[in-house]
Protein backbone atom coordinates (compact mmCIF):
# COMPACT_ATOMS: atom_id res chain seq x y z
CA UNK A 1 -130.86 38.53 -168.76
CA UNK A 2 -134.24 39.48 -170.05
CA UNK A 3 -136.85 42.00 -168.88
CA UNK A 4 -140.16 40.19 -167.74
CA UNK A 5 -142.78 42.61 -167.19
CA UNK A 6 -144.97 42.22 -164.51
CA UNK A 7 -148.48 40.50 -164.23
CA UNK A 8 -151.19 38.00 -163.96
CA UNK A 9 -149.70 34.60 -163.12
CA UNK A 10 -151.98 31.51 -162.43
CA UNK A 11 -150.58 28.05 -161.35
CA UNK A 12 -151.41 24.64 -161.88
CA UNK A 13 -152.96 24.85 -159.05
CA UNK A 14 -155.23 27.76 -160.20
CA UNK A 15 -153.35 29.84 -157.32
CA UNK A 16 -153.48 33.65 -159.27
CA UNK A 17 -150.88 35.70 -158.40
CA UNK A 18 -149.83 39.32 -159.23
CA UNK A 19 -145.74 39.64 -160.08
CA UNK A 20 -143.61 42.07 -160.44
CA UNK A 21 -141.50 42.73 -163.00
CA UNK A 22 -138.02 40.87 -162.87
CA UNK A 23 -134.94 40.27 -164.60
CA UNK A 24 -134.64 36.15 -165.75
CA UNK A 25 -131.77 34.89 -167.60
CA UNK A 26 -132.29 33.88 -171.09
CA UNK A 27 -130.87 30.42 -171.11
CA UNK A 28 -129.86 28.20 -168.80
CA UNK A 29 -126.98 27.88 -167.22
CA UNK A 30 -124.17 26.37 -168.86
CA UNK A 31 -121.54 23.67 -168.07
CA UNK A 32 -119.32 26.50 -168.78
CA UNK A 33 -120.84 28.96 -166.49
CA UNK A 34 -121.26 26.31 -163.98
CA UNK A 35 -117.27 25.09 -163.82
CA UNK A 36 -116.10 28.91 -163.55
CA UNK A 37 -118.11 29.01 -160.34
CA UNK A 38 -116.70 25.85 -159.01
CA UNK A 39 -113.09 27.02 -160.30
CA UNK A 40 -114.02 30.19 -158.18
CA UNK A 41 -114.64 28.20 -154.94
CA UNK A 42 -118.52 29.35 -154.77
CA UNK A 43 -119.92 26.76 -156.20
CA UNK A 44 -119.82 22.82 -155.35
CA UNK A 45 -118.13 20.52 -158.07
CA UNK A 46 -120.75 17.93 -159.89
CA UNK A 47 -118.86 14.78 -160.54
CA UNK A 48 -122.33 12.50 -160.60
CA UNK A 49 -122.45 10.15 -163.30
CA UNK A 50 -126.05 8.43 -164.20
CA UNK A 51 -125.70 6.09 -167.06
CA UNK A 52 -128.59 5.86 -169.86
CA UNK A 53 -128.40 3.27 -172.54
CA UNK A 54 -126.88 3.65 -175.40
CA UNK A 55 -126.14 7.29 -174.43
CA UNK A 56 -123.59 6.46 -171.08
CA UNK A 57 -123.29 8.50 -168.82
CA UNK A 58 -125.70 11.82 -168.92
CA UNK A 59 -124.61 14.36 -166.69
CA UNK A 60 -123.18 17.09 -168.63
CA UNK A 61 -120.35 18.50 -166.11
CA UNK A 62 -118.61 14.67 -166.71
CA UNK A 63 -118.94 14.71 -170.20
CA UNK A 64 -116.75 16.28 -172.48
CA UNK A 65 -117.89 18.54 -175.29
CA UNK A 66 -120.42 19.56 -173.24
CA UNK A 67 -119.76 23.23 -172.44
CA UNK A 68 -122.36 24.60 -173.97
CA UNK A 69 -124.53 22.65 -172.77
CA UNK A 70 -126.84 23.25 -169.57
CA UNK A 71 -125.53 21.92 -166.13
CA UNK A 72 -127.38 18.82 -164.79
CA UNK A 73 -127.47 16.69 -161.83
CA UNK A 74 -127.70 19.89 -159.55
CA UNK A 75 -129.79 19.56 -156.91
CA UNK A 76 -131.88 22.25 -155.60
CA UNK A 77 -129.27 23.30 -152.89
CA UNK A 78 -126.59 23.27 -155.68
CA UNK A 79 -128.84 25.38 -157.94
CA UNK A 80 -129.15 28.00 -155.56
CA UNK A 81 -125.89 28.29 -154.36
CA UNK A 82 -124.96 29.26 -157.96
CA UNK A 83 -127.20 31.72 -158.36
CA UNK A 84 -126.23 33.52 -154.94
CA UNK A 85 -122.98 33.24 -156.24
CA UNK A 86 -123.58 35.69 -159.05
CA UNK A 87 -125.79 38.01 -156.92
CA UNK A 88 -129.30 36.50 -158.16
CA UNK A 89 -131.62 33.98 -156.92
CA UNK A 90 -133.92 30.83 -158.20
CA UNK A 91 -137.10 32.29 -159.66
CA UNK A 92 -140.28 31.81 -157.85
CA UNK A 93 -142.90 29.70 -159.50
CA UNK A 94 -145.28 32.54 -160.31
CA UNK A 95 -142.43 34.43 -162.36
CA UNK A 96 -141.39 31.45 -164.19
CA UNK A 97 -145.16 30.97 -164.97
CA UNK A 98 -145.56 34.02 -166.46
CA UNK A 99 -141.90 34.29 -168.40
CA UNK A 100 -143.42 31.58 -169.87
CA UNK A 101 -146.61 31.65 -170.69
CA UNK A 102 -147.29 35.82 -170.75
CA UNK A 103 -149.80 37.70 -168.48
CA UNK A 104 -152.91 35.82 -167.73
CA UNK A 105 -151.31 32.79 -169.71
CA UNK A 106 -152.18 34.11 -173.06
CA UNK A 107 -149.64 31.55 -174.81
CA UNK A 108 -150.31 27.92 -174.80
CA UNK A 109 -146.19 27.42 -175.00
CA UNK A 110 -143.77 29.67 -174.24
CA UNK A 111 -142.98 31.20 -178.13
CA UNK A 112 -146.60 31.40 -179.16
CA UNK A 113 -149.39 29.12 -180.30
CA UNK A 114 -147.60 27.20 -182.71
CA UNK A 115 -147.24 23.33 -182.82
CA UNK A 116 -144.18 21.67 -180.99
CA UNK A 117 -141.80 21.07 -183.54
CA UNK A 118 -137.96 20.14 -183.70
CA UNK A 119 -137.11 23.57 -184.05
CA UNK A 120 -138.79 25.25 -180.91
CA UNK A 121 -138.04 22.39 -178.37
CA UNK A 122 -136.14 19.79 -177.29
CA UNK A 123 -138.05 16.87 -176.29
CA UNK A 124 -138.19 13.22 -176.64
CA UNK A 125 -138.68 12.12 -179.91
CA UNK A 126 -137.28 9.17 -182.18
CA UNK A 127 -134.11 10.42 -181.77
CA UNK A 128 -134.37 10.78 -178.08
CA UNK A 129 -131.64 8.59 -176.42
CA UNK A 130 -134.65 6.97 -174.55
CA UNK A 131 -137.41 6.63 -176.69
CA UNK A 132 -140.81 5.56 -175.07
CA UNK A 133 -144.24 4.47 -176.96
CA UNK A 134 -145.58 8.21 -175.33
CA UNK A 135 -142.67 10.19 -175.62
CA UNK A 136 -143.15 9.07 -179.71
CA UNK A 137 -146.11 10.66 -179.30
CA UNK A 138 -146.74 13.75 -181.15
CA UNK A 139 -143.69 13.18 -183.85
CA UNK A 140 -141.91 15.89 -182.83
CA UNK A 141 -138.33 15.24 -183.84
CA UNK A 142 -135.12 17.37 -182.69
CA UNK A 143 -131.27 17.61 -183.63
CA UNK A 144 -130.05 16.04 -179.93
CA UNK A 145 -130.73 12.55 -178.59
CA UNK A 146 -130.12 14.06 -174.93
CA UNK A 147 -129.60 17.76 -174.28
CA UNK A 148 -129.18 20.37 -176.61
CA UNK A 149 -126.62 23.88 -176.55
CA UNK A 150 -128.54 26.44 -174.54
CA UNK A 151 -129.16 28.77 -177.55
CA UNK A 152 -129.76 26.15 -180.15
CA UNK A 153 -133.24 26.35 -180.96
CA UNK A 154 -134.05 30.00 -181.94
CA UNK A 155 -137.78 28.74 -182.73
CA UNK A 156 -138.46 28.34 -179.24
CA UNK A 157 -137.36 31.72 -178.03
CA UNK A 158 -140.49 33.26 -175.87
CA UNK A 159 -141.10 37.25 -176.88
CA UNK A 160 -139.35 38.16 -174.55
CA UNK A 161 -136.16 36.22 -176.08
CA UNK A 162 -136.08 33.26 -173.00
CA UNK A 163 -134.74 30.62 -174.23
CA UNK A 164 -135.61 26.42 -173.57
CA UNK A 165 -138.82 27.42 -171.76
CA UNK A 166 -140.63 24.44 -173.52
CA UNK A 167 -137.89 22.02 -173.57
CA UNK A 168 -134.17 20.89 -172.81
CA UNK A 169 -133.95 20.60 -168.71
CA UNK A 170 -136.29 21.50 -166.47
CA UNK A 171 -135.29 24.23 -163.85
CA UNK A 172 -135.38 24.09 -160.50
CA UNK A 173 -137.60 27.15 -158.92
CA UNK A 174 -137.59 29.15 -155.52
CA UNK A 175 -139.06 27.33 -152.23
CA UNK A 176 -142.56 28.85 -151.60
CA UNK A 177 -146.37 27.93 -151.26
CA UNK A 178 -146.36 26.35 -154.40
CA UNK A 179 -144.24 23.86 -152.82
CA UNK A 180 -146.51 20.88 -150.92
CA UNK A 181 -146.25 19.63 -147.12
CA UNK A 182 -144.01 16.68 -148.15
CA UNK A 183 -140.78 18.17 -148.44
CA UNK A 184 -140.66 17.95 -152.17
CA UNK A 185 -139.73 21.28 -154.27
CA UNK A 186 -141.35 21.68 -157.55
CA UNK A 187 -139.09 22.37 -160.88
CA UNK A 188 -140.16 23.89 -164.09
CA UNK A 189 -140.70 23.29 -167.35
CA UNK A 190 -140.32 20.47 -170.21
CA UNK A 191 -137.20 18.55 -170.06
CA UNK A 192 -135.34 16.51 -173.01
CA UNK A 193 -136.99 13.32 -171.77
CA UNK A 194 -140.60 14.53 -172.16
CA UNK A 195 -143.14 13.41 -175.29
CA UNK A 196 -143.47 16.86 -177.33
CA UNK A 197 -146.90 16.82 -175.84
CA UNK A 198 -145.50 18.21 -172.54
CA UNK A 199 -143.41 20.82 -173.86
CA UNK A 200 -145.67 23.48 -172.22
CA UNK A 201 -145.96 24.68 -168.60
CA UNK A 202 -144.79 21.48 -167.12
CA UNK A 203 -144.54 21.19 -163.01
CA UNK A 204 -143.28 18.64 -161.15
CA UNK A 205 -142.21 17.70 -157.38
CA UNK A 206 -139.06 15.98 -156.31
CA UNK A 207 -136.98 15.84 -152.89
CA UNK A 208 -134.87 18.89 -152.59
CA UNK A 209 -131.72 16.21 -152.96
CA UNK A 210 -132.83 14.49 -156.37
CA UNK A 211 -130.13 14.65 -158.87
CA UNK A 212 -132.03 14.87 -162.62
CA UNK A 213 -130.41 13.99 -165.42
CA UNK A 214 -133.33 16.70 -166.96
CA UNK A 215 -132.92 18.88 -164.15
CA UNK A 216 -130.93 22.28 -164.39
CA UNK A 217 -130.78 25.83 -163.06
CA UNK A 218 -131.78 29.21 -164.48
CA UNK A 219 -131.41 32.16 -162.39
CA UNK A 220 -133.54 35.65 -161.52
CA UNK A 221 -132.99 39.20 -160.68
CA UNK A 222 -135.42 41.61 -159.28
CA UNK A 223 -135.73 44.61 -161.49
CA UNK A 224 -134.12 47.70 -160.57
């Protein structure tokens, strides 16, 4: 995991908060990481399959070769039952906020102020498995048609060496007020299906249930 120091965190929303420093893990979890806690009878087995195009079926703990690759399909319940199972928790919204964009949102993406590129995220570009006129947008072009190994693109590290901030999966967050009155919990972050153009702070609000193909799980610690 990865110190975060505490600070200024301001939402979408333009809720401010003030957090305390925490401990976050610096990628997300793994296929790998994910099947030892099924193996270990804490964690429920993912056997979805959702089919995509030319790509077949997307959900990573179904496909093989995958390992290294984050867990998908998880749904928000699923998510947090892994990280109880290794003694953490789902971050809240305010600490992912500012893991990713630094006190007071000093950086525009989560390394720094630098252009999207191939290198720093993994988003939907012309060799995206599901290329849209937007997600073309921006001509941003990465290594992985779908997702990519959770430590594979070094450019995109944050300072505080967190990796797929800006890209990859999104990540599931703790229940709080940042949630709305609907029922729906809000997830993190830019996800492999996203034009580079939302490779920053991205937020978004699904049913507690929903099973993403871009949706995955990166757990927090409070600092000791």
């Amino acid at each position: 995991m990865a110190f975060i120091a505490g600070g200024a965190a301001t939402l979408a929303t333009h809720d401010a908060y003030t957090v305390r420093g925490f401990c976050l893990d610096r990628t997300e979890a793994t296929v790998r990481a994910y099947d030892a806690c099924v193996a270990e009878g804490r964690c429920a087995s993912i056997d979805a399959r959702i089919v995509a195009g030319a790509s077949g079926n997307v959900c990573n703990a179904t496909r093989p070769g995958f390992e290294s690759h984050p867990i998908n399909c998880v749904t928000a319940a699923e998510a947090e039952r892994y990280c109880a199972a290794r003694g953490a928790r789902l971050p809240s919204s305010p600490e992912w906020e500012l893991a990713a964009t630094g006190p007071g949102g000093a950086r525009a993406y989560p390394w720094g102020d630098d252009a999207v590129t191939g290198a720093r995220a993994n988003t939907c570009g012309a060799e995206c498995a599901e290329p849209t006129t937007a997600a073309l947008q921006g001509g941003s072009v990465d290594d992985f048609p779908t997702t990519a190994p959770v430590d594979a693109l070094r450019g995109g590290v944050s300072p505080d060496g967190v990796y797929d901030l800006g890209g990859n999966v999104a990540e599931w967050v703790a229940a709080g007020p940042w949630d709305q009155s609907d029922g729906k919990r809000t997830v993190r972050g830019g996800q492999w299906l996203d034009p580079p153009v939302r490779s920053h702070v991205a937020v978004r609000r699904v049913t507690p249930g929903y099973r993403g193909r871009s949706i995955g799980v990166r757990c927090a610690v409070d600092a000791r």
